[in-house]
Protein backbone atom coordinates (compact mmCIF):
# COMPACT_ATOMS: atom_id res chain seq x y z
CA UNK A 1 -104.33 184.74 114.69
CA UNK A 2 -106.42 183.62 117.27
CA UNK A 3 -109.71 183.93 115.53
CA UNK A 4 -107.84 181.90 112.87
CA UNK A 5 -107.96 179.37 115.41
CA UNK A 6 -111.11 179.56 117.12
CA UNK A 7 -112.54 178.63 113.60
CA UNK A 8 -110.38 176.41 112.55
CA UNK A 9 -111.29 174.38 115.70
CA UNK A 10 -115.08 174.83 115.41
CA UNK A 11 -115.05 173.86 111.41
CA UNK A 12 -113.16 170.19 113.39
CA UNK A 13 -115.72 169.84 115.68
CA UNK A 14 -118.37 170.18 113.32
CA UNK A 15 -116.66 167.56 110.77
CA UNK A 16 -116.70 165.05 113.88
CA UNK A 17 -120.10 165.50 114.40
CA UNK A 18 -121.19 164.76 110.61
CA UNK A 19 -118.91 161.73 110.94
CA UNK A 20 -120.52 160.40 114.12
CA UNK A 21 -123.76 161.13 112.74
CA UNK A 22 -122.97 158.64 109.54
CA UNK A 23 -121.70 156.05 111.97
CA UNK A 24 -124.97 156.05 113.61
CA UNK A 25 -127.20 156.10 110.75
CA UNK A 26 -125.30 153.19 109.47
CA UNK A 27 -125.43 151.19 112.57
CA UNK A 28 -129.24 152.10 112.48
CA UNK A 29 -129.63 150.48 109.03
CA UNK A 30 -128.03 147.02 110.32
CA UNK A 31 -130.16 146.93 113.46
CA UNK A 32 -133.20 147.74 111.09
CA UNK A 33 -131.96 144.32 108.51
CA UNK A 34 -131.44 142.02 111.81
CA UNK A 35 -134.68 142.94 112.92
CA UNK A 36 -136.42 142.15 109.56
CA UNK A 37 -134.28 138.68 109.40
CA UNK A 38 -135.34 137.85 112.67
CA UNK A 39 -139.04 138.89 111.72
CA UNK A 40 -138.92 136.58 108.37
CA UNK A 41 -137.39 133.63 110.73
CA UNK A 42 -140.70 133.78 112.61
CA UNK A 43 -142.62 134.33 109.72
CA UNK A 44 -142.84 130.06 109.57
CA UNK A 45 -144.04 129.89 112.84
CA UNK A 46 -146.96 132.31 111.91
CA UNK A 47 -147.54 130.53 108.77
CA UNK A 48 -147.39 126.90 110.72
CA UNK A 49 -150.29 128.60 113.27
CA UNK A 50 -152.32 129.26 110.31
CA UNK A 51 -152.45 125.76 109.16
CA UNK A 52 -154.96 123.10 109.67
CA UNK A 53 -152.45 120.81 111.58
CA UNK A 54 -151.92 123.50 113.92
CA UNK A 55 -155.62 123.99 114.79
CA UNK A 56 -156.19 120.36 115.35
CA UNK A 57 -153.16 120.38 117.51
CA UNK A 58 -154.60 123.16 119.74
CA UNK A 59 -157.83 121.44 119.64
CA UNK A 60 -156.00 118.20 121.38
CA UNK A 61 -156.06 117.95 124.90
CA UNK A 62 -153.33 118.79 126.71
CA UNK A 63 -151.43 115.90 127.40
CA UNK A 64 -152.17 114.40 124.02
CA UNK A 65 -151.18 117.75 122.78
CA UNK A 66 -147.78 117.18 124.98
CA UNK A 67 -147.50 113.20 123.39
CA UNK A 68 -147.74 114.23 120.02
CA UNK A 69 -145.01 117.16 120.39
CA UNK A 70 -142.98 114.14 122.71
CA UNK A 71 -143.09 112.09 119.32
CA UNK A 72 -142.66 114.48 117.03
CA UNK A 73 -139.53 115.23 119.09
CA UNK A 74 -138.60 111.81 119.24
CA UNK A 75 -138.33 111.32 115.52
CA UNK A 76 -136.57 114.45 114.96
CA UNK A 77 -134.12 113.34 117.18
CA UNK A 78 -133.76 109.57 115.91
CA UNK A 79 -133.23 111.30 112.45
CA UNK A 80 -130.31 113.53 113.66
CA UNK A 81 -128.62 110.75 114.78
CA UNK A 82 -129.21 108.68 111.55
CA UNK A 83 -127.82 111.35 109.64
CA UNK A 84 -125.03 112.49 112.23
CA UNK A 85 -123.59 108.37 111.90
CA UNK A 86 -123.99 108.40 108.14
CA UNK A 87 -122.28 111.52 108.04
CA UNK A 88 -119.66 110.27 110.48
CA UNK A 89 -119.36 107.12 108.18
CA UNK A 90 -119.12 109.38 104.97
CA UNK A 91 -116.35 111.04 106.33
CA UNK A 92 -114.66 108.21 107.61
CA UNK A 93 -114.33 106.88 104.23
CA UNK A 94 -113.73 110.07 102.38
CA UNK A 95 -110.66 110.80 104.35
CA UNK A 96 -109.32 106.67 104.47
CA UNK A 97 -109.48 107.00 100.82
CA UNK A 98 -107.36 110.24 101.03
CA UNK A 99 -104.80 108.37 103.55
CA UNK A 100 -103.93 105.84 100.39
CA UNK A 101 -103.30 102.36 100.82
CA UNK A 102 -100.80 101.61 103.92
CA UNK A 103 -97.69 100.64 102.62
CA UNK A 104 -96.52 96.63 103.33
CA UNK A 105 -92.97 95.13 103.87
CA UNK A 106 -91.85 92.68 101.71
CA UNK A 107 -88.40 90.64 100.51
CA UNK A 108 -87.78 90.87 96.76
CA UNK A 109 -85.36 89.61 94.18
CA UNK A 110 -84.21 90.81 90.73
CA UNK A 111 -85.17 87.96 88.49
CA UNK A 112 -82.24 86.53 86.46
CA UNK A 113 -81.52 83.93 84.17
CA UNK A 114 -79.84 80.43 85.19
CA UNK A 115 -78.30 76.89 83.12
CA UNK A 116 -81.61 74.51 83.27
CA UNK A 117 -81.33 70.80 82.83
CA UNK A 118 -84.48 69.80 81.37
CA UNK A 119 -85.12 66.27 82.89
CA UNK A 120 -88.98 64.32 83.88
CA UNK A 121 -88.88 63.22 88.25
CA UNK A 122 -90.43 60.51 89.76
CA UNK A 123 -90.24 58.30 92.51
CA UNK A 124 -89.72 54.70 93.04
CA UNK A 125 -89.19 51.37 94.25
CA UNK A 126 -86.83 49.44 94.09
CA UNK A 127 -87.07 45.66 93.18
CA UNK A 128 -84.17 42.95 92.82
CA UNK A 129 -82.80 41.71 89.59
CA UNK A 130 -84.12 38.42 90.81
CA UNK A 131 -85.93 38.16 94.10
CA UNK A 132 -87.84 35.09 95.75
CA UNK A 133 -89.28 33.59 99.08
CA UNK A 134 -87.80 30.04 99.04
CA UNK A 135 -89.96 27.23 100.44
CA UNK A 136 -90.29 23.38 100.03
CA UNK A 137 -92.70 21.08 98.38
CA UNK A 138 -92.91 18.49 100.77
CA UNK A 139 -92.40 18.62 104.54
CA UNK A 140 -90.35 16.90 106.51
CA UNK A 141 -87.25 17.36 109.54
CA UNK A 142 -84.56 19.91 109.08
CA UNK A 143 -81.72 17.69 109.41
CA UNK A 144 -78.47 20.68 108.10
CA UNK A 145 -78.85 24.21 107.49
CA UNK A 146 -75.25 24.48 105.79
CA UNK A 147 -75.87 28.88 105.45
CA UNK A 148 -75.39 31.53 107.30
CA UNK A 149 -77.79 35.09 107.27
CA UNK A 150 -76.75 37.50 104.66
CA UNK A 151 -74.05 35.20 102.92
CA UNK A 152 -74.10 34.90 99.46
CA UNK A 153 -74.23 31.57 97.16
CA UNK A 154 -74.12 30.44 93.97
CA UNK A 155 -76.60 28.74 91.76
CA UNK A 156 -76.90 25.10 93.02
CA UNK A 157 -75.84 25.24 96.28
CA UNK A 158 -77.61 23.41 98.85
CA UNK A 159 -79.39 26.06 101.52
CA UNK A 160 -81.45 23.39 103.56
CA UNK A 161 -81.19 19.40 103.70
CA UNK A 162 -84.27 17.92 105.31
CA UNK A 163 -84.17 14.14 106.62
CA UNK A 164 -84.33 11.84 103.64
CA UNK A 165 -82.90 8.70 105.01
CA UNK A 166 -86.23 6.40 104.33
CA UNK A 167 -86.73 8.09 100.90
CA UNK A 168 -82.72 7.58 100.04
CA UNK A 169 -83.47 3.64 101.23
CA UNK A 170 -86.55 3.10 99.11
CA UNK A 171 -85.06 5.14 96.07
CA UNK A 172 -81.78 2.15 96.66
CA UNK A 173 -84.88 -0.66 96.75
CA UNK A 174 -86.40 0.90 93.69
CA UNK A 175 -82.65 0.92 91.89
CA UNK A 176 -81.80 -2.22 92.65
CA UNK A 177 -85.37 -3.68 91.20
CA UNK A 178 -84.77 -1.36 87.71
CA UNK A 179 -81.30 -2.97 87.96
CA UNK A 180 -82.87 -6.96 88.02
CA UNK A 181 -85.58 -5.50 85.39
CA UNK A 182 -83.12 -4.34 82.77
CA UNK A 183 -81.01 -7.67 83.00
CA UNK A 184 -83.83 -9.71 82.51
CA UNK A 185 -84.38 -7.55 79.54
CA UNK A 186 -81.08 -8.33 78.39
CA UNK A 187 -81.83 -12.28 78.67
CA UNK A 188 -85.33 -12.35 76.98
CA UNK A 189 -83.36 -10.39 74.00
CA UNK A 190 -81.14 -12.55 73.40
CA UNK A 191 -83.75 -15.28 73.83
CA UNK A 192 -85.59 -13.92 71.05
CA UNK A 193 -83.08 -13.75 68.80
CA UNK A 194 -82.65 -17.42 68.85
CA UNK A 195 -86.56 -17.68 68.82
CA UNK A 196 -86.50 -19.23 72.40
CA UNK A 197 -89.23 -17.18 73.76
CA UNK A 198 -91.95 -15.31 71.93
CA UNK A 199 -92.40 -11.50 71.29
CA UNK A 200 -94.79 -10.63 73.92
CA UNK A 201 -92.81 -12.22 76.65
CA UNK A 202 -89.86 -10.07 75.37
CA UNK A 203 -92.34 -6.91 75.06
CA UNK A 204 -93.39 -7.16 79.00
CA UNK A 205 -89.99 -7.55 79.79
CA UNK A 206 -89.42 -4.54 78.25
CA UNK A 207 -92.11 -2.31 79.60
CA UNK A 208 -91.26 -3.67 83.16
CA UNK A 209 -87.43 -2.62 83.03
CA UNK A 210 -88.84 1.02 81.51
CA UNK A 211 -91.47 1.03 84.62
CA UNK A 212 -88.83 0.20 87.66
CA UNK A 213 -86.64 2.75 85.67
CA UNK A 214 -89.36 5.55 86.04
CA UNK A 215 -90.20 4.17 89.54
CA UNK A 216 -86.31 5.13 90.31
CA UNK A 217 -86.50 8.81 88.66
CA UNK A 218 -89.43 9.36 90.77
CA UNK A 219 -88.30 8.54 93.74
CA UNK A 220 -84.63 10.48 92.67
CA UNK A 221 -87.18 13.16 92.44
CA UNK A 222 -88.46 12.79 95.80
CA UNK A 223 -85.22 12.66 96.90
CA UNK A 224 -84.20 16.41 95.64
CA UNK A 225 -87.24 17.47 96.87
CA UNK A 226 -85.59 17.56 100.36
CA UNK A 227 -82.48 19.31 99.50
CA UNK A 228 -83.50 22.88 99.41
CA UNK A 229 -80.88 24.34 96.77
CA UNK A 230 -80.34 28.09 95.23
CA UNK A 231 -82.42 28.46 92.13
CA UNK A 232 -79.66 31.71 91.17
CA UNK A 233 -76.88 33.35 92.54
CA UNK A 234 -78.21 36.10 95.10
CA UNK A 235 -77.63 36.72 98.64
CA UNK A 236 -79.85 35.35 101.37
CA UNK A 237 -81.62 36.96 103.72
CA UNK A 238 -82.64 35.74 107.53
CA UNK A 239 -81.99 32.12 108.13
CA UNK A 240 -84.19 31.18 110.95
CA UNK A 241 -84.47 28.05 110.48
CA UNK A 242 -82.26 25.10 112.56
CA UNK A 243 -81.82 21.28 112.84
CA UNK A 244 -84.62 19.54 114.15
CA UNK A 245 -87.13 21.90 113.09
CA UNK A 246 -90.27 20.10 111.55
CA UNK A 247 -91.32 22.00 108.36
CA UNK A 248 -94.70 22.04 106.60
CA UNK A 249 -95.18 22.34 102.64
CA UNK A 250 -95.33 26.08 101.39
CA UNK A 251 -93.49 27.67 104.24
CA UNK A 252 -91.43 30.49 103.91
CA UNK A 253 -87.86 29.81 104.86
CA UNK A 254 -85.63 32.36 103.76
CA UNK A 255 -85.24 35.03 100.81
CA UNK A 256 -83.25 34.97 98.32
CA UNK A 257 -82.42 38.09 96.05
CA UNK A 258 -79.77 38.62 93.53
CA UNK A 259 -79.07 42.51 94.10
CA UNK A 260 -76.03 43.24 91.27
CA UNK A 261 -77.85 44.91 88.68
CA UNK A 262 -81.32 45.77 90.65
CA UNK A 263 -84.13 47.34 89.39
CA UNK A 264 -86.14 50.57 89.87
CA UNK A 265 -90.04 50.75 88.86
CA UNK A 266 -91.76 54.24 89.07
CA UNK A 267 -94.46 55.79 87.14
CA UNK A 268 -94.77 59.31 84.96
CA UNK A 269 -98.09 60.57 83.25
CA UNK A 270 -99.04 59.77 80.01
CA UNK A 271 -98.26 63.12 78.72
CA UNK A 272 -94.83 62.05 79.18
CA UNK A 273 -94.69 58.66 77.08
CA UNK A 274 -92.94 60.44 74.37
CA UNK A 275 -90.01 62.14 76.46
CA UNK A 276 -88.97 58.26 77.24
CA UNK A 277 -87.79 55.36 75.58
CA UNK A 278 -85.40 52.34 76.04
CA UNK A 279 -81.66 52.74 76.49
CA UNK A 280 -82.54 56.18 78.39
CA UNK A 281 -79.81 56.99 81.36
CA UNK A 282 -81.50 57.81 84.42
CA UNK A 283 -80.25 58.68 87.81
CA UNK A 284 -81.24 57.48 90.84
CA UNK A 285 -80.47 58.73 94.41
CA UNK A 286 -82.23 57.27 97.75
CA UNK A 287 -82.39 58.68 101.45
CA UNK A 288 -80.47 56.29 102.78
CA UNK A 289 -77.28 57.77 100.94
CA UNK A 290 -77.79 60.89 100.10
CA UNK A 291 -74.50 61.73 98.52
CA UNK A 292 -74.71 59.11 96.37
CA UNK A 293 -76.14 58.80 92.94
CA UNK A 294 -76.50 55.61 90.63
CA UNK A 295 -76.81 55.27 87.19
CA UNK A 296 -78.83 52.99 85.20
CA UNK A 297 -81.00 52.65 82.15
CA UNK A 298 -84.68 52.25 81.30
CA UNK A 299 -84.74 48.75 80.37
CA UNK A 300 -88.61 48.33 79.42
CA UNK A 301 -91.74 50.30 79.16
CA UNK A 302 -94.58 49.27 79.87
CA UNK A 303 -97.41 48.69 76.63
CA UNK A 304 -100.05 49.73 79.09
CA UNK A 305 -101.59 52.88 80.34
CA UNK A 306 -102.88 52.69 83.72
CA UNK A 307 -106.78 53.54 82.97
CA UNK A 308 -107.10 54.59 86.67
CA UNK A 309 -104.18 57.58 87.29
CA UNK A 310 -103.71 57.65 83.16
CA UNK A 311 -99.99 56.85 84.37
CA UNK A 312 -96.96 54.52 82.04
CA UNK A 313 -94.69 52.03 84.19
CA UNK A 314 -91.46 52.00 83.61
CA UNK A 315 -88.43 50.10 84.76
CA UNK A 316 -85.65 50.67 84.86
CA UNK A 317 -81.78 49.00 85.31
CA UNK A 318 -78.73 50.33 87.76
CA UNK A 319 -75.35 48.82 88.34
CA UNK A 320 -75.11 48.25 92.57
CA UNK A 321 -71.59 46.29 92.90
CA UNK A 322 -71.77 47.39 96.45
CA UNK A 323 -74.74 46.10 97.35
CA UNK A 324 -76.28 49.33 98.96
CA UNK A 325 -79.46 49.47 97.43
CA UNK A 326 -81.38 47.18 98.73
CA UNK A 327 -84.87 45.77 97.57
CA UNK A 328 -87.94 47.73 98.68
CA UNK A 329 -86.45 51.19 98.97
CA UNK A 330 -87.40 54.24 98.38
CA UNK A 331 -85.88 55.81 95.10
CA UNK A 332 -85.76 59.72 93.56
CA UNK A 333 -85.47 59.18 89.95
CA UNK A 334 -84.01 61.35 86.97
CA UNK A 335 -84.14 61.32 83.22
CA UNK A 336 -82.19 64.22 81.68
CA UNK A 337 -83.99 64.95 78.13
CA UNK A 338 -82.37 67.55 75.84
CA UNK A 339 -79.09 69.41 76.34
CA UNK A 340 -79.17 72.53 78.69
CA UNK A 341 -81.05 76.01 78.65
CA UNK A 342 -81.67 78.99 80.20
CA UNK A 343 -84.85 79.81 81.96
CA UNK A 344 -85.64 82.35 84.14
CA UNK A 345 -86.27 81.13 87.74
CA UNK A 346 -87.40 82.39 90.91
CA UNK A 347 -88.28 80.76 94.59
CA UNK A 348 -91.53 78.70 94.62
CA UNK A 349 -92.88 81.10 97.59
CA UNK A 350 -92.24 83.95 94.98
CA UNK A 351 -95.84 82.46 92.70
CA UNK A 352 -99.21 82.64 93.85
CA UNK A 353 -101.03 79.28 91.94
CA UNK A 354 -104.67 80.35 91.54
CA UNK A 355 -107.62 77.99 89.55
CA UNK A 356 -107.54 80.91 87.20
CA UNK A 357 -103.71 81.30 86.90
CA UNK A 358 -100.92 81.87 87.89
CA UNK A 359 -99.18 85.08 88.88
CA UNK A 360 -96.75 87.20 90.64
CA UNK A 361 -96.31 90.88 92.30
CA UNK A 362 -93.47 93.23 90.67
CA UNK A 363 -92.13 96.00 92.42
CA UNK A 364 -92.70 99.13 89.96
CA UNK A 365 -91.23 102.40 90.04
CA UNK A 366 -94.34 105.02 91.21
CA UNK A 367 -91.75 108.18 89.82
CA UNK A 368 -91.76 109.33 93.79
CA UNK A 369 -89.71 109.54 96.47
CA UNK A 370 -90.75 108.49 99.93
CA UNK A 371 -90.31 110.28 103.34
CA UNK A 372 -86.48 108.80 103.34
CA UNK A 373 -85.84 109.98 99.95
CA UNK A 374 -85.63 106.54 98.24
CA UNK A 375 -87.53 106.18 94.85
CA UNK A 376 -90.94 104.93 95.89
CA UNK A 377 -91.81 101.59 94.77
CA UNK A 378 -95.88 100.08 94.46
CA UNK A 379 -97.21 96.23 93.74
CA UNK A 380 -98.36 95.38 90.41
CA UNK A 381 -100.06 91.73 90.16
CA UNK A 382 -99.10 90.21 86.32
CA UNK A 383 -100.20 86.81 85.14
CA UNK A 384 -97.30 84.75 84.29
CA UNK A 385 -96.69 81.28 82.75
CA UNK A 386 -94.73 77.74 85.25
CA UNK A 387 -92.78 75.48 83.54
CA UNK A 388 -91.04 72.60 85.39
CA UNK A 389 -89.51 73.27 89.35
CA UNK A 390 -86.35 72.08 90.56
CA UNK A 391 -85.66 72.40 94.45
CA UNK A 392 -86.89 74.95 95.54
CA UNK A 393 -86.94 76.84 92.14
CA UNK A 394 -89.69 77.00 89.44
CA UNK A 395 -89.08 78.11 85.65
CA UNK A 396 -90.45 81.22 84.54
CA UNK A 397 -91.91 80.91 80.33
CA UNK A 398 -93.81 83.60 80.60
CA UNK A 399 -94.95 86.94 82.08
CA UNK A 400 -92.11 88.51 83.65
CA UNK A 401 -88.59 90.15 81.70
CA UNK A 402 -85.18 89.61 83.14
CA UNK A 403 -84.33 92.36 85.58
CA UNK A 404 -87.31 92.45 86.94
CA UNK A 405 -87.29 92.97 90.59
CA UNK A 406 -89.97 90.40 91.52
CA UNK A 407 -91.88 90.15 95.57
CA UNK A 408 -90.58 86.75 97.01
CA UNK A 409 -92.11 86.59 100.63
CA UNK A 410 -95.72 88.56 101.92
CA UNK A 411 -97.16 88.86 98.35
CA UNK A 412 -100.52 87.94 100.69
CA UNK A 413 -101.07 90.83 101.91
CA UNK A 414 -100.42 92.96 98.43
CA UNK A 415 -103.20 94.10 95.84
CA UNK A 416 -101.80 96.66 92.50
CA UNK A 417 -100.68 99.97 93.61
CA UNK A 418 -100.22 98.76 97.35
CA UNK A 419 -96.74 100.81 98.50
CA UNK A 420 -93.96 98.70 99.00
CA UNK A 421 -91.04 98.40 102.02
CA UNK A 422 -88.02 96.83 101.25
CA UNK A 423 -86.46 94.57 103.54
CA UNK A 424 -84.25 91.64 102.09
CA UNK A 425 -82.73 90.65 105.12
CA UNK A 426 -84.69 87.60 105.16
CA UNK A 427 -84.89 85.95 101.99
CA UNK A 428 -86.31 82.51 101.11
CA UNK A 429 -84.72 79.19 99.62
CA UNK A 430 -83.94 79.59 96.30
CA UNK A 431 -81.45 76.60 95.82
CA UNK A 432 -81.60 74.29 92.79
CA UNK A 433 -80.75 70.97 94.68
CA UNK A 434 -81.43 71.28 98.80
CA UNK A 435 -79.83 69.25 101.33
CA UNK A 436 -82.02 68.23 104.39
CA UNK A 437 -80.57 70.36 107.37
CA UNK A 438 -79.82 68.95 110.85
């Protein structure tokens, strides 16, 4: 038994020496391959020291030698760096366009469908049914001023009476001369019927009577001349004019301005002329009452195009039996044309105008879900078609489909396939008919 063993334990001695023995020839073999790579990595060198640039290098002197291999260093260098940044740059880009776009937060609005009243704006003034600066033709001395400011008269009344005591004296003269004239007249008439005088003493007779007459009419004119009276019904304006006062011919005493109906004048574009005619209602609202609204119709148009803004005049007619409206003001006005429709709208802030169109930024559906587990939404940009605003609302012809969930507010910051953040917490006006706020 022991033999057994002794050569059983020989035989596994002698195995581990044939194993060490491969280990070693192996590790021999590597050594041997390092040492030829290392022997083929020098193998340039030798090759450089062979060439022609080599010799004249050695054949340098040695600092020149030492600038040349400075330079040579140099460049290599520069070039590292060149390629290091431009790698650095690559990279940059390569792993930005991996990141994506960065997603942007934005208020939207499902588009929807709303009762339009088609109807043409403008703006206006407003001008009195009948409107004028009075003044007189002759001067003289305020001697009554029977009005008071802001009172209205009738047509006929007397507003100013200037001193016409001399003119009232000579126009009495003058009568009383027509008066002789005429009965002389008389006499030489019945002269001539009894052939007591001849024709052409009755004829100057005649003509004298018709003269003093006219001398008398004139002067009657004269007369009215001083007595400043309404030309229409209206209401006056300012009276600043009092007794004593010496006024000159031409000056502007006081306005007069008949202000039940009054009148509106505004423009539209020519584009327009057919939408309008006479007899149209229109509707007319100004700032200084803001809750009210008057109605009126177009009374003319004008024949003429404006050849400079290619713009018709209009004017138009509105009831005021309160005398609000008052000459000079400011006025929105309204034409309603057709019956009712429905257009799709959406907030003016909502459209991007462009020279080249148009358009808007829907929120589409990417399939995804985002780190909260919401479906993922992305910008797309679509072209899409204005018709006429209201408010702070503009009609939709063309471009989008109802339901559409549209980007009101930072649509600036958006291109297509830009991820979208929803936040409608603050949303814009969208109100047909705003109210200034205080």
């Amino acid at each position: 038994m022991k033999l057994l063993e002794t050569i059983k334990t020989k035989i596994a001695a002698k195995v581990a020496q044939w194993k060490l023995r491969d280990k070693g020839i192996n590790l021999w073999e590597k050594v041997k391959a390092i040492g030829a790579r290392i022997a083929q990595a020098l193998r340039p060198r030798e090759r450089f020291m062979k060439t022609k640039a080599y010799a004249k290098l050695q054949a340098m002197t040695p600092l020149r030698r030492r600038m040349v291999i400075m330079l040579c260093s140099v460049f290599l260098l520069l070039g590292l760096i060149f390629g290091f940044n431009q790698l650095k740059t690559f990279m940059i880009k390569y792993f930005i366009a991996g990141a994506g776009l960065p997603p942007a937060t934005v208020s939207t609005m499902v588009i929807t469908a709303e009762q339009w009243q088609p109807k043409l704006s403008s703006v206006g003034n407003v001008r009195a049914f009948r409107g004028v600066d009075l003044s007189t033709e002759i001067g003289g001395l305020v001697q009554l001023v029977p009005i008071k400011s802001g009172s209205d008269v009738k047509e006929g009344e007397l507003l100013i009476k200037l001193n016409d005591a001399s003119d009232v004296a000579q126009l009495n003269s003058l009568k009383a001369l027509a008066e002789l004239a005429k009965v002389l007249n008389e006499r030489d008439k019945q002269q001539l019927a009894i052939q007591a005088i001849s024709k052409n003493v009755f004829d100057t007779s005649k003509a004298d009577a018709k003269s003093k007459q006219a001398q008398v009419d004139q002067q009657i004119a004269l007369v009215a001349k001083k007595n400043l009276k309404a030309p229409f019904s209206g209401r006056v304006g300012i009276v600043a004019i009092n007794p004593g006062q010496y006024v000159n011919p031409g000056d502007k005493l006081l306005t007069l301005q008949t202000l039940d109906p009054i009148f509106v004048d505004f423009n539209l574009p020519q584009s327009n002329a057919e939408q309008v005619q006479v007899g149209q209602e229109v509707s007319v609202t100004t700032d200084a009452f803001k809750d009210a609204s008057f109605k009126g119709k177009i009374t003319a148009i004008s024949p003429k195009i404006d050849s400079n803004t290619r713009n018709i005049q209009i004017e138009a007619q509105i009831a005021n039996p309160d005398k609000k409206v008052l000459p000079g003001m400011f006025a929105n006005v309204n034409i309603n044309i057709g019956s009712e429709v429905k257009l799709l709208t959406l907030p003016q802030t909502a459209v991007t105008y462009n020279p080249y169109g148009s358009t808007v930024f829907i929120a589409k559906p990417t399939g995804k879900l985002d780190k909260q587990g919401k479906p993922g939404l992305e910008a797309q940009q679509v072209f899409i078609t204005t018709g006429q605003t209201r408010g702070d609302q503009v009609a939709i012809l063309k471009g989008v489909e109802e339901g559409a969930v549209v980007v009101t507010s930072g649509q600036l910051k958006l291109k297509n396939g830009t991820p979208l953040i929803i936040n409608n917490k603050v949303q814009p006006a969208n109100f047909p008919d705003p109210k200034p706020q205080e």
